[in-house]
Structure formats: structure tokens, C-alpha cells
C-alpha atoms as a PDB file:
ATOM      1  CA  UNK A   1     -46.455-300.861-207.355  1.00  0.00           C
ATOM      2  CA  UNK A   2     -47.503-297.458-209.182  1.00  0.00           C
ATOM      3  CA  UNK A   3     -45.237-295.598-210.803  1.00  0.00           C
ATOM      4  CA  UNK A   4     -45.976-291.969-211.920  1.00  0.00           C
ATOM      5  CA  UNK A   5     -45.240-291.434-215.664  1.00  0.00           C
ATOM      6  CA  UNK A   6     -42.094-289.353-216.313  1.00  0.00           C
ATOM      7  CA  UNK A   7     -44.424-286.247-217.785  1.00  0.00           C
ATOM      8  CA  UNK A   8     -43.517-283.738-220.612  1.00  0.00           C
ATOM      9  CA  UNK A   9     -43.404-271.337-238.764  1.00  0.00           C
ATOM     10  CA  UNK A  10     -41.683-269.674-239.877  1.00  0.00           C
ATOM     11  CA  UNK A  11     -43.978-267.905-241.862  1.00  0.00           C
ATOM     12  CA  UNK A  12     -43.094-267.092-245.587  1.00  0.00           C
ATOM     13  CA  UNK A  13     -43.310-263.485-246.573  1.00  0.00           C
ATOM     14  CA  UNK A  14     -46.696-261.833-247.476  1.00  0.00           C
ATOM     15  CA  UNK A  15     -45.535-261.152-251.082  1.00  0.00           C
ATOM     16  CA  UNK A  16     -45.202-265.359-251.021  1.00  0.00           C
ATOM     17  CA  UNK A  17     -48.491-265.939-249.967  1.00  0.00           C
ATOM     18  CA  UNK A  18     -50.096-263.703-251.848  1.00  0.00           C
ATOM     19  CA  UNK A  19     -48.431-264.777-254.891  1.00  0.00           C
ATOM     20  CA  UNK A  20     -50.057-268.541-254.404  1.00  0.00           C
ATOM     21  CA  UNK A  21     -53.319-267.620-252.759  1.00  0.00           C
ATOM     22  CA  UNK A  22     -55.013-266.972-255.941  1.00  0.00           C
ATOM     23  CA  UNK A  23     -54.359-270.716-257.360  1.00  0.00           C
ATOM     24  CA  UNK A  24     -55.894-272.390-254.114  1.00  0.00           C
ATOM     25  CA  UNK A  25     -59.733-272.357-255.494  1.00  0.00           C
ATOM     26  CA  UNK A  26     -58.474-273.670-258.617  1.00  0.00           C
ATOM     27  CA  UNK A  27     -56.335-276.423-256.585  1.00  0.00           C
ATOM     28  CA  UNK A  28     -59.199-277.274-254.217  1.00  0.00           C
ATOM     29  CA  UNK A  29     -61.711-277.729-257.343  1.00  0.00           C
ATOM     30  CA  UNK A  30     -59.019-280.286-259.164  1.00  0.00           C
ATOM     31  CA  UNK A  31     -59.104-282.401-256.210  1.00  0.00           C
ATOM     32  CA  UNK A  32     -62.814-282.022-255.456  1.00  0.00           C
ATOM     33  CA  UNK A  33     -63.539-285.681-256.901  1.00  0.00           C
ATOM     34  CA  UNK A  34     -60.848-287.173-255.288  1.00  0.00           C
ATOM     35  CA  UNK A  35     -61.765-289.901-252.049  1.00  0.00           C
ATOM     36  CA  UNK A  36     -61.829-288.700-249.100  1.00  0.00           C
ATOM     37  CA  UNK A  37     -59.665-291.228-247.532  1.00  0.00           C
ATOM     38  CA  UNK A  38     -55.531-291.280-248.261  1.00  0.00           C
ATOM     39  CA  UNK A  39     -53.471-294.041-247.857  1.00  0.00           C
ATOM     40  CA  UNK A  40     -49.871-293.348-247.144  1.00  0.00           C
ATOM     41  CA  UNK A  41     -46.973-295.068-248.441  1.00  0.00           C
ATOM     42  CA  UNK A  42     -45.593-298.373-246.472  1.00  0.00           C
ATOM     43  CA  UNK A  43     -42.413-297.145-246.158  1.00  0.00           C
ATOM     44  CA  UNK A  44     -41.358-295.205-243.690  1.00  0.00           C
ATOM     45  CA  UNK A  45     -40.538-291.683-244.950  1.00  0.00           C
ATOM     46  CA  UNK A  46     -36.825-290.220-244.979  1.00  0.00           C
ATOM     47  CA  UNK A  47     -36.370-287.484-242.955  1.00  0.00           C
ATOM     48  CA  UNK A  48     -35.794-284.171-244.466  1.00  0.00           C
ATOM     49  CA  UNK A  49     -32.768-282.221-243.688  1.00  0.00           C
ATOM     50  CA  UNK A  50     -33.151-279.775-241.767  1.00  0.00           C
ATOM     51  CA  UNK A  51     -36.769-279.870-240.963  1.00  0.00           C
ATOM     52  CA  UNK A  52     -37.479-280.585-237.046  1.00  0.00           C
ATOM     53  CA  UNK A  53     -38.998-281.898-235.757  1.00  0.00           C
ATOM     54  CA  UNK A  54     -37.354-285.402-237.703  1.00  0.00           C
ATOM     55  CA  UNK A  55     -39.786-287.649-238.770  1.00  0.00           C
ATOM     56  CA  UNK A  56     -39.703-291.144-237.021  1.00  0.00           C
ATOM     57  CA  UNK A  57     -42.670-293.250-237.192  1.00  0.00           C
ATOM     58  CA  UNK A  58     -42.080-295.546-234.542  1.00  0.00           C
ATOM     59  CA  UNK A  59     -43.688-295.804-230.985  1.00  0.00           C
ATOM     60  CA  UNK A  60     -42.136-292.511-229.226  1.00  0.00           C
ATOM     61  CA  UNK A  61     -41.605-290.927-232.633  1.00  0.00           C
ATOM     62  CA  UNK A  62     -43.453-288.291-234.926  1.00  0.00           C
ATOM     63  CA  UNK A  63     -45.071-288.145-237.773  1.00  0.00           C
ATOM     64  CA  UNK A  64     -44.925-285.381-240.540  1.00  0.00           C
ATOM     65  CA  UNK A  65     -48.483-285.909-242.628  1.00  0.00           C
ATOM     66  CA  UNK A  66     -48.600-283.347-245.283  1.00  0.00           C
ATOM     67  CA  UNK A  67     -52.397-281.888-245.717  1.00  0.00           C
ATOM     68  CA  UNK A  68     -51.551-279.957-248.914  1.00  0.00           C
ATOM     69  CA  UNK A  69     -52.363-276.999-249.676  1.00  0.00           C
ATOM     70  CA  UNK A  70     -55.011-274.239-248.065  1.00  0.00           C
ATOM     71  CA  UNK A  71     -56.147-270.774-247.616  1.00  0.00           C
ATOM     72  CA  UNK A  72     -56.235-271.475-244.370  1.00  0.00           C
ATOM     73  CA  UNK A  73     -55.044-273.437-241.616  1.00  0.00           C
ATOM     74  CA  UNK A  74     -56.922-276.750-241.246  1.00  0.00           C
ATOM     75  CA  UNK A  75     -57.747-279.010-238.408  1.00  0.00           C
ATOM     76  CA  UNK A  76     -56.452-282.572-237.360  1.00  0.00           C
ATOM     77  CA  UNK A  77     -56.738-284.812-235.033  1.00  0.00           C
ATOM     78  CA  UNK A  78     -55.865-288.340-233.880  1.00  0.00           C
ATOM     79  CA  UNK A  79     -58.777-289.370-232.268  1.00  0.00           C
ATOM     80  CA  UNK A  80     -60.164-286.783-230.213  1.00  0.00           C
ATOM     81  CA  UNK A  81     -56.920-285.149-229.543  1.00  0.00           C
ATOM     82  CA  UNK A  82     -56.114-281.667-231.543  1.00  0.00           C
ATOM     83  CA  UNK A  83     -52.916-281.951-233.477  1.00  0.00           C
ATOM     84  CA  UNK A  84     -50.002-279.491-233.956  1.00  0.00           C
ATOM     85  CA  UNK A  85     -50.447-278.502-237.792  1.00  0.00           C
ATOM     86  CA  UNK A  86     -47.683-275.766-239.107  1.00  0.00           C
ATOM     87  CA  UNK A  87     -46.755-274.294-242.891  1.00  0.00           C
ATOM     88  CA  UNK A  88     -48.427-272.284-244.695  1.00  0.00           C
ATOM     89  CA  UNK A  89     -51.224-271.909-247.632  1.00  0.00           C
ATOM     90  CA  UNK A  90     -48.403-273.940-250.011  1.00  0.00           C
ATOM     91  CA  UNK A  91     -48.811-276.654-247.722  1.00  0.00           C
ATOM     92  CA  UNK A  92     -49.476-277.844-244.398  1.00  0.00           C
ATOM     93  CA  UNK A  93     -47.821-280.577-241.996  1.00  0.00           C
ATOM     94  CA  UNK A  94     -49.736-281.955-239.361  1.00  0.00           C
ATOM     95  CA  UNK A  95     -46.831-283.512-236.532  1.00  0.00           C
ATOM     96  CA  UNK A  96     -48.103-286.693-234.904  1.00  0.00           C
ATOM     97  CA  UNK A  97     -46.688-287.735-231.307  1.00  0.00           C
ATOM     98  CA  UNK A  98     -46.886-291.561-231.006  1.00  0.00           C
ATOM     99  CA  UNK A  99     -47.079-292.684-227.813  1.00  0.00           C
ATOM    100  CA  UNK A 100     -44.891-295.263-226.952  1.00  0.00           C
ATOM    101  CA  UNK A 101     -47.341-297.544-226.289  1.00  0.00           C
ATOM    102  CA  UNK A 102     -48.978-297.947-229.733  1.00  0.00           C
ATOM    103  CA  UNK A 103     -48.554-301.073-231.218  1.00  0.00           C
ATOM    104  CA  UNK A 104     -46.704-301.319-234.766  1.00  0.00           C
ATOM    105  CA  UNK A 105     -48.900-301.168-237.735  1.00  0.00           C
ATOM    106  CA  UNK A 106     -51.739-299.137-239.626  1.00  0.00           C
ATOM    107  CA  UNK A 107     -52.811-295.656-237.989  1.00  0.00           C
ATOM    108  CA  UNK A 108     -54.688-292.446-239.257  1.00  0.00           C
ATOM    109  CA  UNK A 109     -55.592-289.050-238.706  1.00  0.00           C
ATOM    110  CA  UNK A 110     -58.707-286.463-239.469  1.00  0.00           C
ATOM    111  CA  UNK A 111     -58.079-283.786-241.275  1.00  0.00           C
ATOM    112  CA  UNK A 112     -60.518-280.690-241.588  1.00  0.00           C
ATOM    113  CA  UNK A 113     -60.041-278.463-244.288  1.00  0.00           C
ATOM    114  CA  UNK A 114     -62.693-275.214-244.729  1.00  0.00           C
ATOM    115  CA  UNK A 115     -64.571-275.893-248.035  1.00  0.00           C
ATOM    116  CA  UNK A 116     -63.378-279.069-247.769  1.00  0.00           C
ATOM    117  CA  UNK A 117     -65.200-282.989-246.849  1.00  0.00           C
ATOM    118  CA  UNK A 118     -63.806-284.245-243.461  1.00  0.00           C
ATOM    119  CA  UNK A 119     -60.708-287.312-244.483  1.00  0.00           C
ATOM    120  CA  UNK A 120     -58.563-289.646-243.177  1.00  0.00           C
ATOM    121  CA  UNK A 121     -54.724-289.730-243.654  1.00  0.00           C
ATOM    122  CA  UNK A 122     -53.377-293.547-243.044  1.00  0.00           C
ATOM    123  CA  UNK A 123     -49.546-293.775-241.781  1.00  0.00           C
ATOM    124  CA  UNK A 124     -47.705-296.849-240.855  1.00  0.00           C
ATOM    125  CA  UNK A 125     -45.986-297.036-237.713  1.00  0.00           C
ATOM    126  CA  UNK A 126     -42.764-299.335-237.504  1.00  0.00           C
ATOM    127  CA  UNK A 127     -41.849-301.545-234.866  1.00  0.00           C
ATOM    128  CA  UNK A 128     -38.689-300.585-232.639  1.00  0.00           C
ATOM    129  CA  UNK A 129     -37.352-302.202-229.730  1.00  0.00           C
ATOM    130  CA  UNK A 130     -35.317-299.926-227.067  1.00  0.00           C
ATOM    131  CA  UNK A 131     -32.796-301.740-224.995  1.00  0.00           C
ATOM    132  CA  UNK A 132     -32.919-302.169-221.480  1.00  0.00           C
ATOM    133  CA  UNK A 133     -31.998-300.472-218.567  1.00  0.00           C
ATOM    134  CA  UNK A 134     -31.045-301.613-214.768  1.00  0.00           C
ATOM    135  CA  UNK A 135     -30.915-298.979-212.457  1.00  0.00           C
ATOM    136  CA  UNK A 136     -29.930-298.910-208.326  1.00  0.00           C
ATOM    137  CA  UNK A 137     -32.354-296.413-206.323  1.00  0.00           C
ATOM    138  CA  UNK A 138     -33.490-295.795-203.107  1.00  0.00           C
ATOM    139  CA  UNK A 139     -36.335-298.445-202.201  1.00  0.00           C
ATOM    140  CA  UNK A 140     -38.586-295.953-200.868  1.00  0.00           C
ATOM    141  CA  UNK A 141     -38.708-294.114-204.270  1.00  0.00           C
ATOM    142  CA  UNK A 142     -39.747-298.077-205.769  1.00  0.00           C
ATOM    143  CA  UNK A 143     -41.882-299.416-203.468  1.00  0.00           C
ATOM    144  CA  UNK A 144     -43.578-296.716-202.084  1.00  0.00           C
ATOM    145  CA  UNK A 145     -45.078-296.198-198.022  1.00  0.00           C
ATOM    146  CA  UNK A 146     -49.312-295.598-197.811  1.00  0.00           C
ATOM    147  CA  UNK A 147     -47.894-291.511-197.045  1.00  0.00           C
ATOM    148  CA  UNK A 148     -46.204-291.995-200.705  1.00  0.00           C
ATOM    149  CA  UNK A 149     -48.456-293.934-202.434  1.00  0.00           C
ATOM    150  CA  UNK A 150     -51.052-290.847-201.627  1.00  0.00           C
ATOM    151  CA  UNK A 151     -48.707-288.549-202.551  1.00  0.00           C
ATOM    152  CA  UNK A 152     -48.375-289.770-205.907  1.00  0.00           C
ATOM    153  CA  UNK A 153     -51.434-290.043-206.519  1.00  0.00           C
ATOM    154  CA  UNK A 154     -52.461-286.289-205.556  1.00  0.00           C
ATOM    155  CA  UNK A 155     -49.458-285.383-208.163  1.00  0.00           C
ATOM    156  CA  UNK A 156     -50.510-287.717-211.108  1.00  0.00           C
ATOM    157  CA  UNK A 157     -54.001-286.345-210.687  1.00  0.00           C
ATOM    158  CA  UNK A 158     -52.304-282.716-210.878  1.00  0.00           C
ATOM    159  CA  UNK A 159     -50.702-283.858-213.721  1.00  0.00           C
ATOM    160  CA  UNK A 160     -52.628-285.027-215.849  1.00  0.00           C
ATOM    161  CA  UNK A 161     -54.305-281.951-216.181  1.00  0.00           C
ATOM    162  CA  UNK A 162     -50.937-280.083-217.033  1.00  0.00           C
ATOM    163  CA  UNK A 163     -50.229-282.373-219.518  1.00  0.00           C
ATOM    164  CA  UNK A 164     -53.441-281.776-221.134  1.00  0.00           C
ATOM    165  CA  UNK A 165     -52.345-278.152-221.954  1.00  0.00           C
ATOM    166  CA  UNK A 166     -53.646-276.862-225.094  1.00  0.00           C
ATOM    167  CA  UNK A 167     -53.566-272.945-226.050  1.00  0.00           C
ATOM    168  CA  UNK A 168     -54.556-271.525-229.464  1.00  0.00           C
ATOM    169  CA  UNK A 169     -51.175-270.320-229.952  1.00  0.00           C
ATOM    170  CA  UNK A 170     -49.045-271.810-232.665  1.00  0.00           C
ATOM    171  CA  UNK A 171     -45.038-271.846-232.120  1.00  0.00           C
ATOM    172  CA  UNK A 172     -44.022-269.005-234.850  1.00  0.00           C
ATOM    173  CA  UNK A 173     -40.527-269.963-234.892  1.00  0.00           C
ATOM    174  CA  UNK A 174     -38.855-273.629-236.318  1.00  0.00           C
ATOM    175  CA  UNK A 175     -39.105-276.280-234.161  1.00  0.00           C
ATOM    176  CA  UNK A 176     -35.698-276.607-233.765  1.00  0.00           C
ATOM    177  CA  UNK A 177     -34.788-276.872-230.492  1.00  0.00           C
ATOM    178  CA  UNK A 178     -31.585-276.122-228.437  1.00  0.00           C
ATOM    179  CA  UNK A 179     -30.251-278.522-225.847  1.00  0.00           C
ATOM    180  CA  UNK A 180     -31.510-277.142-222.766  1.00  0.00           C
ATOM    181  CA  UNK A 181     -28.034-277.714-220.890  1.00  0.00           C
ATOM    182  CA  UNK A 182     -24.610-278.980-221.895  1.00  0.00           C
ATOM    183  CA  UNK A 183     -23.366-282.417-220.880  1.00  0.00           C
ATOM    184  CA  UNK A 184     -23.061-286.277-222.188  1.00  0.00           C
ATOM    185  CA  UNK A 185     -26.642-288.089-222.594  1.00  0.00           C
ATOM    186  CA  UNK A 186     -26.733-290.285-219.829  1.00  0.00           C
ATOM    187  CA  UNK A 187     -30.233-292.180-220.656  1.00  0.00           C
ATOM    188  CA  UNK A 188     -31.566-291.913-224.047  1.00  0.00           C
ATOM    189  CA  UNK A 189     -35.795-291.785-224.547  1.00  0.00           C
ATOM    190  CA  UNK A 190     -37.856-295.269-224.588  1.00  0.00           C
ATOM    191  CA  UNK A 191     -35.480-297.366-222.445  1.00  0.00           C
ATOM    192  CA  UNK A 192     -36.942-299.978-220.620  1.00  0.00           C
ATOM    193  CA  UNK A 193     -36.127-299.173-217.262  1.00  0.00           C
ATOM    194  CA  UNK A 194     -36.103-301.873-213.897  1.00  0.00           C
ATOM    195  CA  UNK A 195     -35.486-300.245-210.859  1.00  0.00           C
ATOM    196  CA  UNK A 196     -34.107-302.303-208.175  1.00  0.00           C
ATOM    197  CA  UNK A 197     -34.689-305.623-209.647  1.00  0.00           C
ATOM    198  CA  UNK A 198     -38.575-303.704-210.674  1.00  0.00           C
ATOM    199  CA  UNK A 199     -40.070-303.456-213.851  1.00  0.00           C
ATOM    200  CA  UNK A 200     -41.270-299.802-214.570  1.00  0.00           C
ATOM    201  CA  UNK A 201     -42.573-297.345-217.321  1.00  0.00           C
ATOM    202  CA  UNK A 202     -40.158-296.578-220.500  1.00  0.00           C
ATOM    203  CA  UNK A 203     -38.073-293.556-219.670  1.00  0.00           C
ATOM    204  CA  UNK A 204     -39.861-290.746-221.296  1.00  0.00           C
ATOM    205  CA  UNK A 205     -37.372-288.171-221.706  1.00  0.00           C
ATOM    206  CA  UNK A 206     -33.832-287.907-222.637  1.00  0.00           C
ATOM    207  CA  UNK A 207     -31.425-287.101-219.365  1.00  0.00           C
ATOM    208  CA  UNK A 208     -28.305-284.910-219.369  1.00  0.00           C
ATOM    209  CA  UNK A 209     -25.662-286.063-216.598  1.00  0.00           C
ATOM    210  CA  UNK A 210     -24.478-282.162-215.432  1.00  0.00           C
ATOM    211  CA  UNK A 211     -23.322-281.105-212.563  1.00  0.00           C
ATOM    212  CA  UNK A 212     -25.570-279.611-209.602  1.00  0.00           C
ATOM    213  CA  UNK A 213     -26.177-275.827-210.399  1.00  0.00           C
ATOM    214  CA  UNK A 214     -25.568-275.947-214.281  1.00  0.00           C
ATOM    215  CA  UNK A 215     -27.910-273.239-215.744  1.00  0.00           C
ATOM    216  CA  UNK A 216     -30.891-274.952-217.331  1.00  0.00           C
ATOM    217  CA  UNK A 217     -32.151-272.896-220.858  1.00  0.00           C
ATOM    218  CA  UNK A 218     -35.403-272.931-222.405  1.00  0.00           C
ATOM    219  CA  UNK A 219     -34.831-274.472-225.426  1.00  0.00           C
ATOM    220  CA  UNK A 220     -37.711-272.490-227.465  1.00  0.00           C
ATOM    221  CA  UNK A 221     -40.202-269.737-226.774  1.00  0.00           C
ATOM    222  CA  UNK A 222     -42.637-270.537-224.367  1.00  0.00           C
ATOM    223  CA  UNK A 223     -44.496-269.869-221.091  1.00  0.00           C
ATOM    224  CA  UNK A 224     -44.365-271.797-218.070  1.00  0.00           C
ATOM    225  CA  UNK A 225     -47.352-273.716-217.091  1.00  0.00           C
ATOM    226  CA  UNK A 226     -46.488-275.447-213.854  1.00  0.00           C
ATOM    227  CA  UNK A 227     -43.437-276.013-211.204  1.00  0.00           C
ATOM    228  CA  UNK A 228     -43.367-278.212-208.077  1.00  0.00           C
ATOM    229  CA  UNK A 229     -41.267-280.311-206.543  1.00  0.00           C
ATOM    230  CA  UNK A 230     -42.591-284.023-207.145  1.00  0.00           C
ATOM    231  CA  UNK A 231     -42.017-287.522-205.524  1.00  0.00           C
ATOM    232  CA  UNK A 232     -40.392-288.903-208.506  1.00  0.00           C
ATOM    233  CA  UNK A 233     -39.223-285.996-210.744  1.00  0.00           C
ATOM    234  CA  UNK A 234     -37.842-283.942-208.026  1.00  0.00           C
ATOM    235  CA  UNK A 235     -37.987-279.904-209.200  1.00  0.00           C
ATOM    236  CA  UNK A 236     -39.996-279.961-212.076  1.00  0.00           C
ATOM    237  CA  UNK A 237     -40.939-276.766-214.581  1.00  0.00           C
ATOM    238  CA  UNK A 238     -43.054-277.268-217.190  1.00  0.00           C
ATOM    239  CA  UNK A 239     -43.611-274.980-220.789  1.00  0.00           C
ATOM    240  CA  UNK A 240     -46.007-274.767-223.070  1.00  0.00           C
ATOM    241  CA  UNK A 241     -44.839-273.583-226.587  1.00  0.00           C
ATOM    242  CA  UNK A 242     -47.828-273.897-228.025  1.00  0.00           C
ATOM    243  CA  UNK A 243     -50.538-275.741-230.496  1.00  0.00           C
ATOM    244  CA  UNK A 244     -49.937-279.166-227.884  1.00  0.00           C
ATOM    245  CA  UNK A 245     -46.283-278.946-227.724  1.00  0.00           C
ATOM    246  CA  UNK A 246     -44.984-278.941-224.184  1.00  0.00           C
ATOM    247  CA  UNK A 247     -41.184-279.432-222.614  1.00  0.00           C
ATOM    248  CA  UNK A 248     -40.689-280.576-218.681  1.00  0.00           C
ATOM    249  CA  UNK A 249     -37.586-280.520-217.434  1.00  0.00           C
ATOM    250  CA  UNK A 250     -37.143-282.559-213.772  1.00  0.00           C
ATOM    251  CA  UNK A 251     -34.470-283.068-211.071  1.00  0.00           C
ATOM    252  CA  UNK A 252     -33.915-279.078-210.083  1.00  0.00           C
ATOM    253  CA  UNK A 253     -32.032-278.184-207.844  1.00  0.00           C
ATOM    254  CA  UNK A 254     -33.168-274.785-207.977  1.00  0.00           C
ATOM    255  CA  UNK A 255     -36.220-272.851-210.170  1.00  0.00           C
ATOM    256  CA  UNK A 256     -35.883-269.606-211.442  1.00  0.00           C
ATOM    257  CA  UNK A 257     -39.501-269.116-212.662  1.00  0.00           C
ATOM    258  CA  UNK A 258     -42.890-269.076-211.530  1.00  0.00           C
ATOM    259  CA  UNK A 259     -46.004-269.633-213.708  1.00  0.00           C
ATOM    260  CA  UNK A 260     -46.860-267.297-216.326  1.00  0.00           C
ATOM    261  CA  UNK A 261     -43.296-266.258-216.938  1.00  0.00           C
ATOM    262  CA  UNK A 262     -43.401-265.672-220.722  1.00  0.00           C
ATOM    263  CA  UNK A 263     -39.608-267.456-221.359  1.00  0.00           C
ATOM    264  CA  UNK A 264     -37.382-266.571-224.637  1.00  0.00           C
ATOM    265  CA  UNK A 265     -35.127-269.097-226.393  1.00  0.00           C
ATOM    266  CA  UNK A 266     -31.889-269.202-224.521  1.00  0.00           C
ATOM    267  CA  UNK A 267     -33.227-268.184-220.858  1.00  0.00           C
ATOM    268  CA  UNK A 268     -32.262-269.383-217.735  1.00  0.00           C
ATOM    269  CA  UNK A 269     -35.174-271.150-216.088  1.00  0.00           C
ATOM    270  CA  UNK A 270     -33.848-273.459-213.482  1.00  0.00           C
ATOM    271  CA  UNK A 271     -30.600-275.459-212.348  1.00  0.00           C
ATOM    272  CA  UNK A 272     -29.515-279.182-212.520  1.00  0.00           C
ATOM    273  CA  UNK A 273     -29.941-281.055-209.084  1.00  0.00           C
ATOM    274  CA  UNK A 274     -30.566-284.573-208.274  1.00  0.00           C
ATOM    275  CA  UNK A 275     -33.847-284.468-206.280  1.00  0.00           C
ATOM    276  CA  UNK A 276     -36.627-287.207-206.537  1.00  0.00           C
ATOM    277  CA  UNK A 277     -35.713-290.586-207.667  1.00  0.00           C
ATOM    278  CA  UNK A 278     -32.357-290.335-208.935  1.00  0.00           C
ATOM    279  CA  UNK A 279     -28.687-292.357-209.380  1.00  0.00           C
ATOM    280  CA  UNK A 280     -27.036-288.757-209.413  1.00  0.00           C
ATOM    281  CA  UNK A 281     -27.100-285.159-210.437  1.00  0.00           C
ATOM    282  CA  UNK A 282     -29.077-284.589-213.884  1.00  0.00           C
ATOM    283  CA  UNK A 283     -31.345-282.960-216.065  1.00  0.00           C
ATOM    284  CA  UNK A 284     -34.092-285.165-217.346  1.00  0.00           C
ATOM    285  CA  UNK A 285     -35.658-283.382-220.494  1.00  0.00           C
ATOM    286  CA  UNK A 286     -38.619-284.394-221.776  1.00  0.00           C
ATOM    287  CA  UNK A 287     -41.042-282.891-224.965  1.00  0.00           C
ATOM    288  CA  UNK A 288     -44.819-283.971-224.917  1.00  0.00           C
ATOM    289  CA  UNK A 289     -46.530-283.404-228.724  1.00  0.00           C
ATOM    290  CA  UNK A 290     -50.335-284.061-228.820  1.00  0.00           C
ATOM    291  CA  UNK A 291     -49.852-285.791-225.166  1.00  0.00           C
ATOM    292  CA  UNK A 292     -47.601-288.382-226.601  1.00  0.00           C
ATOM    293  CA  UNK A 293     -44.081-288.035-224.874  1.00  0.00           C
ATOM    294  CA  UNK A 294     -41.826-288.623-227.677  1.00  0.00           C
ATOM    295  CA  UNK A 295     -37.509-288.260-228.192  1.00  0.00           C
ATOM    296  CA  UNK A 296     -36.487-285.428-227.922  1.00  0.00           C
ATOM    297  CA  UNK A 297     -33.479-286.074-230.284  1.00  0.00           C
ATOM    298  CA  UNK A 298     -36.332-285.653-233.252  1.00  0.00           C
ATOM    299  CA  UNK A 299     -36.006-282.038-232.117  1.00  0.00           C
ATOM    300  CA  UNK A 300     -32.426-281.176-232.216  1.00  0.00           C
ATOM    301  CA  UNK A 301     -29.096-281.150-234.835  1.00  0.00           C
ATOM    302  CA  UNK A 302     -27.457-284.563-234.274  1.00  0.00           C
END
């Protein structure tokens, strides 16, 4: 039976960027010659303290790709799929999502620089397995009625196009991000979950165990694209902080916003409940980067 998938710059100062402006011709000219395709190293690179989000390349994981230097801000993409790229004219990081689903091995982005030939940046992504996990649910919310089955499939279709959310704005704060409520992670991202004896999709998100009614808090600037109250995620709000990089949080009990609400880092936007297919009262967090849902530990201070 279907399952619906569990869906989710600082900017130096102008004195900086002037300062370095004037050496990116010069820069761009050295490395004129060079090949247009870049091979990354086969190890996996250490992640940087204090940069978020943490680089992981694994299946649910991100990769940080530096593009170098540039005037201005250039393009990537994997595939067809626009890329989060943020830094500045120093140099620029394009952030990866890796869906869980890609298989271990070599990968690559496109990178579009003005002034610049169109390349390819190869990164390796590592193999990692994520335990298992059994969980007890209701059997209607596992093997769903004809009324149900249509259901979710009206809501995946809805969706989809949510999750395809891109806006030309570009988060202008770190991407650190604040745990959106306070309480003991329950279920960690990329578990292999069996419900009721069922094989299902890896859980996508990280969950919070919290009691019904604890304030949920955006955990970065953004807007909210989407609320509803869905078969399997229960109250669900959705935001969109820009440049690909969504949040959904699911379970509500109650939702405090309506779409459009422009929401500020620390704001109330729903509570914790236990509706749609649940063991118990929760928050199930999950971030979405390039339409990859990936952990959303990457994002915050361990």
C-alpha cells in the first residue's frame, strides 16, 4: 500500500567587498585555462565549526561545494533542480540536499558563473546505513480504505507542488537554525520505519516527543507557504526561507498562521498535537534543501 512521503549570509560589510572586488578580473583571467570540469577529493570533507548547515555527504545529508570566487552570484544546479548557493564575491558555497535515495558513489553539479564556461563539480557521496524502526499504529492509517487511498492521493498531488517551492529570495541570515520546540528526540531522520509488521518510506524528519500544546517556533525567517490538516501528517505548516530551503512541521494540534504570514526567528506558529498517524503527542520537524529532505541535525548546535 501507498504511503505519502513525510514532506519538508550573512553578508560581509561593503568596505569588505569592495576591498576584493577589484582582484576578481585578475582571478577569473588566472583560471581562464583551467578545465572546465573539477574533481573533488575522495574523502569526505570535515565539517567546519560553526558553519551550518554541517556538511555530510551521505544519502539524507548536504553538501558544501565551494564555487570560488565571483563578482557575482553564480548559478548551480543538480540536474535540473536550482541549488541554494550563499557567500559572497570571496567565495561561494553551493549546499547540496541528497536525497536519501541516491545510491553511494560519484555525483556532480553545474555551476554557472557570468564571464565564465558552464562546469561540473564531482563530489562523492558515502554510504550510510540508518537502523531500523518498528512502530504500532492504527491499521487504518497503514492499510488504507478506497475513501483514504483517494484522499492521499488528492494531498500528495497538493504536495508535490508545495514542495516544489522556489522564490528568488536568498536566506540573509546563517543557516543556523533553532530547535523549533524543546523536548528529547524521539525518532532521529533516515530510520527505516515498518509500521505494523509494514515496510514504509525512511522517516524524513527528525520528531520531538512534547507534550500537546507546547508552543511550536519558527526556527529561521521565513513565510508560510501552506497549512492543512493531512491523512498522515496530521496539522501540517509549511515555510519557505528561501533560495529552495523549506521547513514542515506536522502533528498540530493547533495552527497559529495562515499563508503569507511573513514569520521571524523565534515566533510562535503552531502547537504540538498528535493528529494523523501517530504513537503519541509530537512534533515531527522536517527541512527540505533543493527538494531533497535531509537531517535536520546538519542545521543545528549539537
Amino acid at each position: 500500500m501507498k504511503q505519502t512521503p513525510s514532506y519538508s549570509l550573512t553578508h560581509l560589510a561593503l568596505d569588505r567587498r569592495s576591498a576584493v572586488l577589484g582582484t576578481i578580473g585578475l582571478i577569473a583571467a588566472m583560471h581562464a585555462g583551467a578545465a572546465t570540469k573539477s574533481t573533488a577529493a575522495k574523502k569526505q570533507p570535515a565539517a567546519t565549526p560553526g558553519v551550518w548547515p554541517r556538511a555530510s555527504q551521505v544519502p539524507g545529508g548536504v553538501a558544501r561545494l565551494s564555487l570560488g570566487p565571483s563578482a557575482r552570484r553564480p548559478q548551480a544546479f543538480a540536474g535540473d533542480i536550482p541549488l541554494l548557493v550563499v557567500g559572497d564575491a570571496i567565495e561561494w558555497t553551493a549546499l547540496v540536499g541528497i536525497p536519501l535515495a541516491t545510491e553511494p558513489g560519484e555525483a556532480s553539479i553545474t555551476v554557472r558563473a557570468e564571464g565564465k564556461p558552464e562546469r561540473q563539480i564531482a563530489y562523492t557521496v558515502a554510504p550510510k546505513q540508518y537502523r531500523e524502526q518498528r512502530l504500532t499504529v492504527a491499521p487504518r492509517t497503514v492499510d488504507l480504505s478506497p475513501e483514504d487511498e483517494a484522499r492521499y492521493v488528492k494531498e500528495r498531488d497538493h504536495l508535490t507542488g508545495v514542495m516544489a517551492t522556489l522564490t528568488d529570495m536568498r536566506p540573509d541570515t546563517a543557516l543556523q537554525m533553532r530547535v523549533p520546540v524543546p523536548g528529547r528526540r524521539s525518532s532521529s531522520f533516515g530510520l527505516r520505519r515498518v509500521f505494523n509488521g509494514q515496510s514504509r518510506n525512511p522517516h524524513s524528519g527528525m520528531d520531538i516527543a512534547a507534550g500537546t500544546g507546547t508552543p511550536v517556533l519558527a526556527p529561521l525567517p521565513g513565510k508560510v507557504i501552506d497549512t492543512g490538516d493531512y491523512f498522515f501528517n496530521g496539522g501540517t505548516v509549511w515555510l519557505d526561507h528561501g533560495g529552495g530551503l523549506l521547513t514542515m512541521y506536522c502533528h498540530l494540534s493547533r495552527i497559529d498562521v495562515k499563508v503569507g504570514d511573513v514569520m521571524k526567528t523565534g515566533e510562535q506558529l503552531a502547537a504540538v498535537g498528535a493528529t494523523g498517524r501517530v504513537t503519541g503527542p509530537h512534533l515531527h520537524w522536517s527541512v527540505m534543501l533543493n527538494r531533497a529532505m535531509v537531517d535536520p541535525a546538519l542545521f543545528i548546535a549539537a
